[in-house]
C-alpha atoms as a PDB file:
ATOM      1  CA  UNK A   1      23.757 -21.319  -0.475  1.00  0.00           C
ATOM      2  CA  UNK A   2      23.643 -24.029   2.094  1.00  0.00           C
ATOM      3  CA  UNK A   3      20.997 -24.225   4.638  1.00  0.00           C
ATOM      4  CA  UNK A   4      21.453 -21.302   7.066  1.00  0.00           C
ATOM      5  CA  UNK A   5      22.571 -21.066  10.662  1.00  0.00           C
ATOM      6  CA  UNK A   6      21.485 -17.826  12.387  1.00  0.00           C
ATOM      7  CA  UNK A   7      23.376 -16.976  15.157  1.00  0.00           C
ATOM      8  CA  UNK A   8      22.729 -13.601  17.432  1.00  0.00           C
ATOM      9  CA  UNK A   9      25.719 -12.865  19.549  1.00  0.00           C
ATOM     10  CA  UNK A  10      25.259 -10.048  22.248  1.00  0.00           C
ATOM     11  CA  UNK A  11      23.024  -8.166  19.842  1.00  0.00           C
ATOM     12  CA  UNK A  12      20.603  -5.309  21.083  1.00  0.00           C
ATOM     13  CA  UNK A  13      18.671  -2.281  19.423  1.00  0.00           C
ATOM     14  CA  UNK A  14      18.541   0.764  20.893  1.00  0.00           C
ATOM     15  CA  UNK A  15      15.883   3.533  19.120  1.00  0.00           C
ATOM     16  CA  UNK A  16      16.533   7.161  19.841  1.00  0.00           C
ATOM     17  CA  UNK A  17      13.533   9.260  19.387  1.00  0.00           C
ATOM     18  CA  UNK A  18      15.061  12.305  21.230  1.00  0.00           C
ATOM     19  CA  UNK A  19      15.431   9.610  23.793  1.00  0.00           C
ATOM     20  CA  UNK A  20      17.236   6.447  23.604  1.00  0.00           C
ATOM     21  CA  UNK A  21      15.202   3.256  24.160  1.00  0.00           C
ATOM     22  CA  UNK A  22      16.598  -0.293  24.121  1.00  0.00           C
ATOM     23  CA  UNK A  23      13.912  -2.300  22.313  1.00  0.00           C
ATOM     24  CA  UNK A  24      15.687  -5.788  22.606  1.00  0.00           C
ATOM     25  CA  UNK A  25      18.503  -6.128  25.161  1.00  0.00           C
ATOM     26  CA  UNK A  26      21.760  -7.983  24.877  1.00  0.00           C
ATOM     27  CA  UNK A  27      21.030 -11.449  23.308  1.00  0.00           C
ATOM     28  CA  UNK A  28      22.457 -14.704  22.510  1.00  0.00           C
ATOM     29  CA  UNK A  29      20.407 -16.808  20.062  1.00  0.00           C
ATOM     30  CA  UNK A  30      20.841 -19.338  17.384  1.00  0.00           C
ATOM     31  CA  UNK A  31      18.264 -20.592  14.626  1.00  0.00           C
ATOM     32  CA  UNK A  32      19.167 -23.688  13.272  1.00  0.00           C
ATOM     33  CA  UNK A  33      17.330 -25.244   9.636  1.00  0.00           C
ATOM     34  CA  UNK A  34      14.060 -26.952  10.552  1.00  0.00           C
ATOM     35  CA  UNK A  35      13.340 -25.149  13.891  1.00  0.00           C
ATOM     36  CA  UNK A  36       9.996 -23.992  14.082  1.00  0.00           C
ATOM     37  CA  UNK A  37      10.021 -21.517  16.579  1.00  0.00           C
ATOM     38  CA  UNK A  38       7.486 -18.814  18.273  1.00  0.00           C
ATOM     39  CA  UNK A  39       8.061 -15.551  19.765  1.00  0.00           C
ATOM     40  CA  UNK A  40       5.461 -14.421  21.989  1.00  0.00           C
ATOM     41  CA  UNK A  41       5.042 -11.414  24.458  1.00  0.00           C
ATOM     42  CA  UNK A  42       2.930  -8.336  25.164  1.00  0.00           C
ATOM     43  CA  UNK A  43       2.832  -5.893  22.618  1.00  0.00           C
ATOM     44  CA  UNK A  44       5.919  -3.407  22.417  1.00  0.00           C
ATOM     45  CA  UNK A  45       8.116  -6.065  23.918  1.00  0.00           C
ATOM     46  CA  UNK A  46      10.508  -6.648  21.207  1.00  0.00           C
ATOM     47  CA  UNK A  47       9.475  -9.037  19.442  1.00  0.00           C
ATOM     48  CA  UNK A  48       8.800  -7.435  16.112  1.00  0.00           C
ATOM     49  CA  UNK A  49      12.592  -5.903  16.396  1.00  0.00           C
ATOM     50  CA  UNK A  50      13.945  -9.179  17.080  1.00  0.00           C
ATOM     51  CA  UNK A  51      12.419 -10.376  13.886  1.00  0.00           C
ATOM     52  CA  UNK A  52      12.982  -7.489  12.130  1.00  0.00           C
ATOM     53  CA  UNK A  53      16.479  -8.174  13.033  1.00  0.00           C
ATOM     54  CA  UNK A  54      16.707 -11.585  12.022  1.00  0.00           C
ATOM     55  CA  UNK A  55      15.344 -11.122   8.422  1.00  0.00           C
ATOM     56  CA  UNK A  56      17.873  -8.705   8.107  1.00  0.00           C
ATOM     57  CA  UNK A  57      14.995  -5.531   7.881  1.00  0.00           C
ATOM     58  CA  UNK A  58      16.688  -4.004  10.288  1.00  0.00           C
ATOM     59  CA  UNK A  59      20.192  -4.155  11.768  1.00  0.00           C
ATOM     60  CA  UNK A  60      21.566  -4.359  15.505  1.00  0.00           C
ATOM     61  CA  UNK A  61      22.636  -1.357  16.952  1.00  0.00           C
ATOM     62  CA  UNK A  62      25.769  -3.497  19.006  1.00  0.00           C
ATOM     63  CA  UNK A  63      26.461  -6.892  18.772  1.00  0.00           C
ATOM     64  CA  UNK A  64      26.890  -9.729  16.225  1.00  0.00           C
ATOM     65  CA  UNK A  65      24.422 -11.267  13.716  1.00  0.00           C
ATOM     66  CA  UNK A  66      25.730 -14.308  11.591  1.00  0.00           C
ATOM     67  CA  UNK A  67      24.611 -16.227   9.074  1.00  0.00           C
ATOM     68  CA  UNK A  68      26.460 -19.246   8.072  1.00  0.00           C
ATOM     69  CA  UNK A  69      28.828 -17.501   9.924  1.00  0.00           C
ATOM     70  CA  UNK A  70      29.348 -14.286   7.674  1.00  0.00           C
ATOM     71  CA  UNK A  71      28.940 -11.333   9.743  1.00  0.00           C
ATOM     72  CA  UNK A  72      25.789  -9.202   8.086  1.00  0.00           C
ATOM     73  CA  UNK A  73      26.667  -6.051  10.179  1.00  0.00           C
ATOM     74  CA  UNK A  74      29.662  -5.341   7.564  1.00  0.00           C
ATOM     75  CA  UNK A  75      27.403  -6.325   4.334  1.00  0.00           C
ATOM     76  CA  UNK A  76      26.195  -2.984   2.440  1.00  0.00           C
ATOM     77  CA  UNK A  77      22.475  -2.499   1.871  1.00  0.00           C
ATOM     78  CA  UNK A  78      22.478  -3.998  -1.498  1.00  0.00           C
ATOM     79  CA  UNK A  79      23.728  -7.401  -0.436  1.00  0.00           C
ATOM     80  CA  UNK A  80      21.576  -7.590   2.566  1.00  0.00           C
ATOM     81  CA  UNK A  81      19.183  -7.122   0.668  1.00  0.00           C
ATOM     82  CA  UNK A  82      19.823 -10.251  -2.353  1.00  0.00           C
ATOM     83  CA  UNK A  83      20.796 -12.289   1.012  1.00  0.00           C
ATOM     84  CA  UNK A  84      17.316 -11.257   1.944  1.00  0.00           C
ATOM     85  CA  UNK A  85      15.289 -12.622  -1.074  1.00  0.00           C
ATOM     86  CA  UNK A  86      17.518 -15.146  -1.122  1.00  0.00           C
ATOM     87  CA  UNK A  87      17.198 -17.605   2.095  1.00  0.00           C
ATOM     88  CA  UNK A  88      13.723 -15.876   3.625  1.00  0.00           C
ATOM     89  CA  UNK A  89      10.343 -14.939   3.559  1.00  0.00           C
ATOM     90  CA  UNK A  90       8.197 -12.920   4.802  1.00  0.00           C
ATOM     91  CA  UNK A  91       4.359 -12.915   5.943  1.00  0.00           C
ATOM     92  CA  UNK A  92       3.111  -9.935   7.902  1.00  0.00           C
ATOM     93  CA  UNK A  93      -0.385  -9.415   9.706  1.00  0.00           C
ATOM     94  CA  UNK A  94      -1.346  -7.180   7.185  1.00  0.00           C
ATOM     95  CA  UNK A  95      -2.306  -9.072   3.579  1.00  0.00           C
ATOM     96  CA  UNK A  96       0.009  -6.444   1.311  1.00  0.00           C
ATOM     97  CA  UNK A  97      -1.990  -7.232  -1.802  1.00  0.00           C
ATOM     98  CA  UNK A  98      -2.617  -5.177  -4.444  1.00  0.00           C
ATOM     99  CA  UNK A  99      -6.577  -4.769  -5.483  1.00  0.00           C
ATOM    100  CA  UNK A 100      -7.286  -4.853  -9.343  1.00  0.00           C
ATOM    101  CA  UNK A 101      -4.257  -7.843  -9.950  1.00  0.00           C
ATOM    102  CA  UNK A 102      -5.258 -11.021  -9.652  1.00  0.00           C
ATOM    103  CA  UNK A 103      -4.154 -13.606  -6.617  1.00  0.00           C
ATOM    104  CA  UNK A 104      -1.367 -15.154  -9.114  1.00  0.00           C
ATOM    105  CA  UNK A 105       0.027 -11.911  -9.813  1.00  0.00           C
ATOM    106  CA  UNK A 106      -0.269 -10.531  -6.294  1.00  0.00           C
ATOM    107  CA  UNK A 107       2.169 -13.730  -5.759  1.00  0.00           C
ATOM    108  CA  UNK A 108       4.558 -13.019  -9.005  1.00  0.00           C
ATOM    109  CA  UNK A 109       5.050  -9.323  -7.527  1.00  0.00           C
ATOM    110  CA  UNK A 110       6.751 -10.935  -5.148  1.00  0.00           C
ATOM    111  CA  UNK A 111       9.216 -12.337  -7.627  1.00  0.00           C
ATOM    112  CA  UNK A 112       9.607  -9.076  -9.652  1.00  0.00           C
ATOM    113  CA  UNK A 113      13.095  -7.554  -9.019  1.00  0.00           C
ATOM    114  CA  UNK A 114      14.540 -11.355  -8.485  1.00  0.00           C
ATOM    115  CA  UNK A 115      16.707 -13.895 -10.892  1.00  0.00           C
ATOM    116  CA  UNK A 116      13.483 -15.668 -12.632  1.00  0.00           C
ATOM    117  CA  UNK A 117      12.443 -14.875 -15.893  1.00  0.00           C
ATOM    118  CA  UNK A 118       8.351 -14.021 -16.492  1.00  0.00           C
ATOM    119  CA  UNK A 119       8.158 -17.531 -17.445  1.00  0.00           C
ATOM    120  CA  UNK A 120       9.353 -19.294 -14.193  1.00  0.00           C
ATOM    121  CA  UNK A 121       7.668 -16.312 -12.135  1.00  0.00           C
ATOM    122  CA  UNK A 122       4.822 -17.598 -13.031  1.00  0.00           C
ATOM    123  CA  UNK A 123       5.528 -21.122 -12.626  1.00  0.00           C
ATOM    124  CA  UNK A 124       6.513 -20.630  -9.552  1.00  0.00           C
ATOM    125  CA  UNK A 125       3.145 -18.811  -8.502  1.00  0.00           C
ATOM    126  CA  UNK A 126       1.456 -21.324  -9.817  1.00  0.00           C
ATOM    127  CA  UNK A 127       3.053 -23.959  -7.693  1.00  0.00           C
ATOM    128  CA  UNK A 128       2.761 -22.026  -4.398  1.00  0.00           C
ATOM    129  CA  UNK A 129      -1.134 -20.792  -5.011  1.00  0.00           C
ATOM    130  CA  UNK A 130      -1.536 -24.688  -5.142  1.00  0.00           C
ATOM    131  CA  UNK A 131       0.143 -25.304  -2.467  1.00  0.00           C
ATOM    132  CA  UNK A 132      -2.078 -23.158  -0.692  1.00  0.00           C
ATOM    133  CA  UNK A 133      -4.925 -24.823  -1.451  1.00  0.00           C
ATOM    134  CA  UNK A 134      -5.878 -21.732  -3.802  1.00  0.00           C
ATOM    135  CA  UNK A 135      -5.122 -23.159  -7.603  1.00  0.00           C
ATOM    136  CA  UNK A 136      -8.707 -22.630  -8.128  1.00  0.00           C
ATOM    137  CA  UNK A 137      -8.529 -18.900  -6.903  1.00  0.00           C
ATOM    138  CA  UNK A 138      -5.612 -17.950  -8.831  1.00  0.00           C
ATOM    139  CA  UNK A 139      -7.510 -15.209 -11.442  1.00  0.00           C
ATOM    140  CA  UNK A 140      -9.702 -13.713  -8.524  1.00  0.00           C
ATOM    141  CA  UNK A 141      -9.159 -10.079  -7.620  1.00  0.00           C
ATOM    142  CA  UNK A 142      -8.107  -9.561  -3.652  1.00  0.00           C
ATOM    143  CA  UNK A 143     -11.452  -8.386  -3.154  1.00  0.00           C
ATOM    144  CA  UNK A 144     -12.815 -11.421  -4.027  1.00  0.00           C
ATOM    145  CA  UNK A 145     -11.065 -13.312  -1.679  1.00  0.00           C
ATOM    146  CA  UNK A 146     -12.222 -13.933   2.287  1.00  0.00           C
ATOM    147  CA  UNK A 147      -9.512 -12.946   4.889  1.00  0.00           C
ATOM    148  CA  UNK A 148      -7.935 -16.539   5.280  1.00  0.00           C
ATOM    149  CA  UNK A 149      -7.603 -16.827   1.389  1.00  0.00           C
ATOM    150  CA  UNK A 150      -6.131 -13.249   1.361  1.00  0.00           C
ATOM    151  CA  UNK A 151      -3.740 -14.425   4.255  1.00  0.00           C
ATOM    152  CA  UNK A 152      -2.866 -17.636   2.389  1.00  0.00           C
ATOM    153  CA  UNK A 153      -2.045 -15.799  -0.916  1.00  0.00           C
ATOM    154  CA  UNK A 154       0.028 -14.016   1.120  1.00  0.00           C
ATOM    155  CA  UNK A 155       1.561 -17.189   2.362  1.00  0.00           C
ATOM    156  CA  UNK A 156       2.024 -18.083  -1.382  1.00  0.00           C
ATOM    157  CA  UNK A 157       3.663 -15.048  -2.285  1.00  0.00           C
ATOM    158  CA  UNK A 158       6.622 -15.304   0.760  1.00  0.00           C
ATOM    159  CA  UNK A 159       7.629 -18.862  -0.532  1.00  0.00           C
ATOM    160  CA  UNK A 160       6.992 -18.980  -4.281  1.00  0.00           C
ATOM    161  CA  UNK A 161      10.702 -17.924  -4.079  1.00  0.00           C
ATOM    162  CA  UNK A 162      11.622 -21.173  -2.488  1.00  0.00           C
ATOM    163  CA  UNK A 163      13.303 -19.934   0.960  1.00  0.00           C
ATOM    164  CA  UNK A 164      15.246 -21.646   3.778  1.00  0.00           C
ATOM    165  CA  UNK A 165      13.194 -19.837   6.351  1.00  0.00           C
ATOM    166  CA  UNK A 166       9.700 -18.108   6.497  1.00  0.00           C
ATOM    167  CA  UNK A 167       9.481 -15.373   9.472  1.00  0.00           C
ATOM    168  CA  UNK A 168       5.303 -14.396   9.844  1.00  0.00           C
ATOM    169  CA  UNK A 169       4.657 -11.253  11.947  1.00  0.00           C
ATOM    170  CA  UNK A 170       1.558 -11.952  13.958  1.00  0.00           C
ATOM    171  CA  UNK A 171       0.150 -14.014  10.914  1.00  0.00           C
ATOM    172  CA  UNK A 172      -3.232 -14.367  12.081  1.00  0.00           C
ATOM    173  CA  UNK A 173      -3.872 -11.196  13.421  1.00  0.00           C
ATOM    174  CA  UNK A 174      -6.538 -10.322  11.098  1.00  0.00           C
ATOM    175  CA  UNK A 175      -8.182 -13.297  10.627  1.00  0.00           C
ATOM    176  CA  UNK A 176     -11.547 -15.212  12.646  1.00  0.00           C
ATOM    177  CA  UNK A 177     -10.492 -18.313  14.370  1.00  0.00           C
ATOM    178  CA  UNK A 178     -11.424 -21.177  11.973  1.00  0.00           C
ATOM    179  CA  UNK A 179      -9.280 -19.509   9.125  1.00  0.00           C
ATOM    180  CA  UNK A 180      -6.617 -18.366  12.131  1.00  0.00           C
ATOM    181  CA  UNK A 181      -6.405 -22.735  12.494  1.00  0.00           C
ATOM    182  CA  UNK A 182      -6.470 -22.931   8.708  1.00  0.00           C
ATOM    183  CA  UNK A 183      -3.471 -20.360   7.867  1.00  0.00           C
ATOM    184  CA  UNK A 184      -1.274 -22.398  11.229  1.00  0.00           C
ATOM    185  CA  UNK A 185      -2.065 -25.906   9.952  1.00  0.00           C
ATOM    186  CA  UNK A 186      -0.700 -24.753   6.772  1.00  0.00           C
ATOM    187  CA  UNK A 187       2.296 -23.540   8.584  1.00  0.00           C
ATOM    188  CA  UNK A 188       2.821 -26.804  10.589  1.00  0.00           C
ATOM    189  CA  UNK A 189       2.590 -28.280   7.106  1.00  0.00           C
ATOM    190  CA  UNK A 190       5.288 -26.078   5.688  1.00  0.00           C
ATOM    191  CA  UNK A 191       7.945 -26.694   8.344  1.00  0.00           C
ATOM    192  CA  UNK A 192       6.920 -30.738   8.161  1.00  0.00           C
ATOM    193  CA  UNK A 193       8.470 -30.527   4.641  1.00  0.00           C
ATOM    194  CA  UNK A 194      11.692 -29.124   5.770  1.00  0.00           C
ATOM    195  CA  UNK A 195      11.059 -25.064   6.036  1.00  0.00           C
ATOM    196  CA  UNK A 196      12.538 -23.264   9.190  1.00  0.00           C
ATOM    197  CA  UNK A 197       9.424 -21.577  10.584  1.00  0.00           C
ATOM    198  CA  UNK A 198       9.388 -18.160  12.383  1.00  0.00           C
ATOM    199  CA  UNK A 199       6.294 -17.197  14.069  1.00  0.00           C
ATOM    200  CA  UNK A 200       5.736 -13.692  16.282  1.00  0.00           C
ATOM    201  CA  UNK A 201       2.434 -13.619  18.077  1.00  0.00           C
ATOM    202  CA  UNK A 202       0.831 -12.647  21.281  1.00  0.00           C
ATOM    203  CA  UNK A 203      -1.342 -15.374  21.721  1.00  0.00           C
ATOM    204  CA  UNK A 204      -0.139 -18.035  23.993  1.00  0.00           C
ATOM    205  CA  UNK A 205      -2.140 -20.536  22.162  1.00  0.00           C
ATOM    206  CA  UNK A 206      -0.357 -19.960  18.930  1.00  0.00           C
ATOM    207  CA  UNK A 207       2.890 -19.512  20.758  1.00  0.00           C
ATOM    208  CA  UNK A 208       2.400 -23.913  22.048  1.00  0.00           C
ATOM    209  CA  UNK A 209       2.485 -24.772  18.457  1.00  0.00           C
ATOM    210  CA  UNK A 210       5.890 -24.236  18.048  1.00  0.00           C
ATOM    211  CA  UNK A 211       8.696 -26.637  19.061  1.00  0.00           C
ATOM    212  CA  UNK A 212      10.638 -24.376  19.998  1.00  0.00           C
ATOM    213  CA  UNK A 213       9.158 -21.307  21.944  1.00  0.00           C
ATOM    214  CA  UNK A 214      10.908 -18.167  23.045  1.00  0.00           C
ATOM    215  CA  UNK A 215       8.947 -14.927  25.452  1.00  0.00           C
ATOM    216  CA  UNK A 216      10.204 -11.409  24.706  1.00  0.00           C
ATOM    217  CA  UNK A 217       9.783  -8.951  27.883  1.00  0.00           C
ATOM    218  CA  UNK A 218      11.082  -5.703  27.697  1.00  0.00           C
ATOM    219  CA  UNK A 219      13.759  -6.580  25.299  1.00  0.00           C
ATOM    220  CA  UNK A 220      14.570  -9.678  27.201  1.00  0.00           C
ATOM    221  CA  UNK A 221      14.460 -12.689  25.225  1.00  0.00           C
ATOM    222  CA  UNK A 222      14.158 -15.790  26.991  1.00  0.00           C
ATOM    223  CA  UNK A 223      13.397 -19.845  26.256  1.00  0.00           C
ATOM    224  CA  UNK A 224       9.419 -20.931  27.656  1.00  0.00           C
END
């Protein structure tokens, strides 16, 4: 697959929870490969959904979402999903890892139901761990690990797969501030090798690192 082009055309999401609620109003927005952008705003904003959006974990309730110009609202659930593993990543603010497996096959889990025999899996794992600074790491159980290791195995385990673009939901959320500048350097370092770079967060400080920044306010997305 070529390197994407996300493009948002008038889409929104409304929630109905015996109510409706619009969590991200009408918007216009296009990702290009090797933007490194940041979406900040207060919590319950719409940030999250616009993500979730994005990385095609959840879909739009109107509008149009395109990648490389193939409309994803029409796609069925199983090839959303292979387009998924296929061009992104994802990092959360939770670590996701699973105690009593070791760090390299917290990352191969993340490899499991894709094209890569056991082999390459863990070659690839391998590669990322390093990558991360955490070759050295790679038989320790989660436990073992501090929170900025944990968050950087994490980090391992969303490009091991080799994506076009890495979306991190408040990626530091857990972590102190020395390994919160640890886990963004590595980031920085990420999109400097040619990875589009998606990163939700609240702080504001966080939210200057990107070249490109965007502010969700009550579902309104706007450019900072």
């Amino acid at each position: 697959m070529t390197d994407p082009v996300l493009s948002l055309t008038g889409v929104s999401r409304t929630y109905n929870d015996g109510h409706p609620v619009m969590a991200l109003r009408p918007t216009d927005l296009g990702l290009a490969q090797g933007d490194h952008v940041t979406i900040s705003g207060p919590s319950g904003a719409g940030k999250s959904t616009l993500l979730n959006i994005l990385g095609l974990l959840d879909a739009p309730t109107e509008g149009s979402y395109r990648i490389n110009g193939v409309e994803t609202r029409t796609l069925g659930e199983a090839t959303r999903g292979a387009v998924r593993g296929q061009i992104f990543g994802f990092v959360f603010q939770a670590f996701h890892l699973l105690a009593g497996r070791s760090a390299l096959e917290n990352v191969e889990l993340g490899m499991l139901y894709g094209p890569h025999s056991p082999r390459r899996r863990r070659q690839l794992a391998r590669t990322a761990l390093e990558r991360m600074r955490l070759g050295h790491r790679a038989h320790a159980d989660p436990r073992q690990l501090s929170g900025g290791e944990k968050q950087r195995v994490a980090v391992a385990r969303a490009i091991a797969c080799e994506p076009r673009v890495l979306f991190c939901d408040e990626p530091t959320g857990n972590l102190d501030s020395e390994n919160t500048a640890g886990v963004l350097d590595l980031l920085d370092e990420l999109h400097r090798d040619g990875l589009t770079v998606v990163v939700v967060t609240h702080d504001h400080e966080i939210a200057a690192r990107g070249r490109r920044r965007l502010r969700v306010v009550d579902g309104v997305v706007s450019a900072w």
